[in-house]
C-alpha atoms as a PDB file:
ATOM      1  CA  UNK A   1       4.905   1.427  18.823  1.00  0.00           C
ATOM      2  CA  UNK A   2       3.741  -0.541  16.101  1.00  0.00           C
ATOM      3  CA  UNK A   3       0.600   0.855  14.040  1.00  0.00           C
ATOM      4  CA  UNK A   4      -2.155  -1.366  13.106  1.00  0.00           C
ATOM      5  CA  UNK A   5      -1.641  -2.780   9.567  1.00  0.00           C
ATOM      6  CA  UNK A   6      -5.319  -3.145   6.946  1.00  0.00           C
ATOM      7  CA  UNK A   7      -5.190  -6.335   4.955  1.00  0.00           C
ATOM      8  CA  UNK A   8      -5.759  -6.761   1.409  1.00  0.00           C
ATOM      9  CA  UNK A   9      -8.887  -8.190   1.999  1.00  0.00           C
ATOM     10  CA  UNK A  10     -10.160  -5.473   3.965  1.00  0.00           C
ATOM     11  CA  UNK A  11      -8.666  -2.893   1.394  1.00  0.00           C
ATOM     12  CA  UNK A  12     -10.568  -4.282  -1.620  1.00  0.00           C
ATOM     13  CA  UNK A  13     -13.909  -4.357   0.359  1.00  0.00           C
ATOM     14  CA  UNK A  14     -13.507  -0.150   1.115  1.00  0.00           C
ATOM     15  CA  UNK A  15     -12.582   0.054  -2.337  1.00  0.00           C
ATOM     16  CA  UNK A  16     -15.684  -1.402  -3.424  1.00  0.00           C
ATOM     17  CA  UNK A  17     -17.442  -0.074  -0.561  1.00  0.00           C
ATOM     18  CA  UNK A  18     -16.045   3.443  -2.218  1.00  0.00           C
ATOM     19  CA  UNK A  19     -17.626   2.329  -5.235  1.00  0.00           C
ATOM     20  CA  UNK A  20     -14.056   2.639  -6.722  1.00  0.00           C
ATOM     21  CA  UNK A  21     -12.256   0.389  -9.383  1.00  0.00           C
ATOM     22  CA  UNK A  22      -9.140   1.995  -9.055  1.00  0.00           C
ATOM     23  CA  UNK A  23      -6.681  -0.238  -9.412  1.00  0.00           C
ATOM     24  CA  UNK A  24      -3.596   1.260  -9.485  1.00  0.00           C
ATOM     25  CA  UNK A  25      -4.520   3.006  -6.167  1.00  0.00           C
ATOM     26  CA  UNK A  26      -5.314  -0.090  -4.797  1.00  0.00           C
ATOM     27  CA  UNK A  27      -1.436  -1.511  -5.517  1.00  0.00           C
ATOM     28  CA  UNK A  28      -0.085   1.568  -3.933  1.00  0.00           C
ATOM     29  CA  UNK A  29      -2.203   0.949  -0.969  1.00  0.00           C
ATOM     30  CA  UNK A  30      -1.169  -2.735  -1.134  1.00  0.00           C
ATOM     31  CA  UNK A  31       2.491  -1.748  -1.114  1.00  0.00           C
ATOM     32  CA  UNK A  32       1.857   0.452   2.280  1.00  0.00           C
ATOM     33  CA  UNK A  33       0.335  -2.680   3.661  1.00  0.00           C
ATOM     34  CA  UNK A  34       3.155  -4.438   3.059  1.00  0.00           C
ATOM     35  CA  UNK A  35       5.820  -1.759   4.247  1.00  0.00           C
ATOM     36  CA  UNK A  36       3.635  -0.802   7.075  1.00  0.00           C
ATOM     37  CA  UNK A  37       6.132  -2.373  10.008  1.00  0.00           C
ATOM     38  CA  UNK A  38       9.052  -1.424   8.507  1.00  0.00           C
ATOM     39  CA  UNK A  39      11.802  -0.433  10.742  1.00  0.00           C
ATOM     40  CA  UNK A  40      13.538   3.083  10.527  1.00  0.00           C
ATOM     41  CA  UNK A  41      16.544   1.704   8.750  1.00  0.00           C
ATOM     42  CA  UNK A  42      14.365   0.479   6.079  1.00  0.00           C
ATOM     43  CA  UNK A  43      12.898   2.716   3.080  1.00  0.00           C
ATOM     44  CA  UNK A  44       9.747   4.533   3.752  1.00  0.00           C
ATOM     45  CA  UNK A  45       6.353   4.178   1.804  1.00  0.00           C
ATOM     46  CA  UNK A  46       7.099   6.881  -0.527  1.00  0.00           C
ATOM     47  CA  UNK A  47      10.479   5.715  -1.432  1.00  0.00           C
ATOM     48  CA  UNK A  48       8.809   2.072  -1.944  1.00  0.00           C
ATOM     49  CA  UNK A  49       6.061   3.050  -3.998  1.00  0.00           C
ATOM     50  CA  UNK A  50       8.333   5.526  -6.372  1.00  0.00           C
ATOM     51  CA  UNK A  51      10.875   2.635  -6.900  1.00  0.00           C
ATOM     52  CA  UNK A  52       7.868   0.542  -7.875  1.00  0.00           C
ATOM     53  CA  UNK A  53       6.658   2.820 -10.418  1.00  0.00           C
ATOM     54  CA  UNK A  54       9.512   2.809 -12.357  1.00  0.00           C
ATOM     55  CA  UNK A  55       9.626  -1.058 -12.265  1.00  0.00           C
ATOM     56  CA  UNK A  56       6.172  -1.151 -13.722  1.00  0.00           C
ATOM     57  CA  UNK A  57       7.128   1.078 -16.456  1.00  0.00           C
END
């Protein structure tokens, strides 16, 4: 079963809802969205989101 995915869009409007101009946060977040229907076989958000960080720096 396939969990519901939150857009961009909707993410930046909490975030600002939140009162929050975190931005960083908000790419991590980003990066879940866009792993969020990944199959088993494929790496998991923590794995995605470390491998990012050390492409950013």
């Amino acid at each position: 079963m396939r969990r519901r995915c939150i857009g961009l869009r909707q993410r930046m409007i909490a975030t600002k809802e939140e009162n929050s101009d975190n931005i960083p946060e908000l790419m991590l977040a980003y990066l879940n969205e866009l792993n969020c229907d990944r199959l088993e076989t494929e790496l998991d958000n923590r794995t995605v989101q470390k491998d990012t960080k050390v492409i950013a720096w």
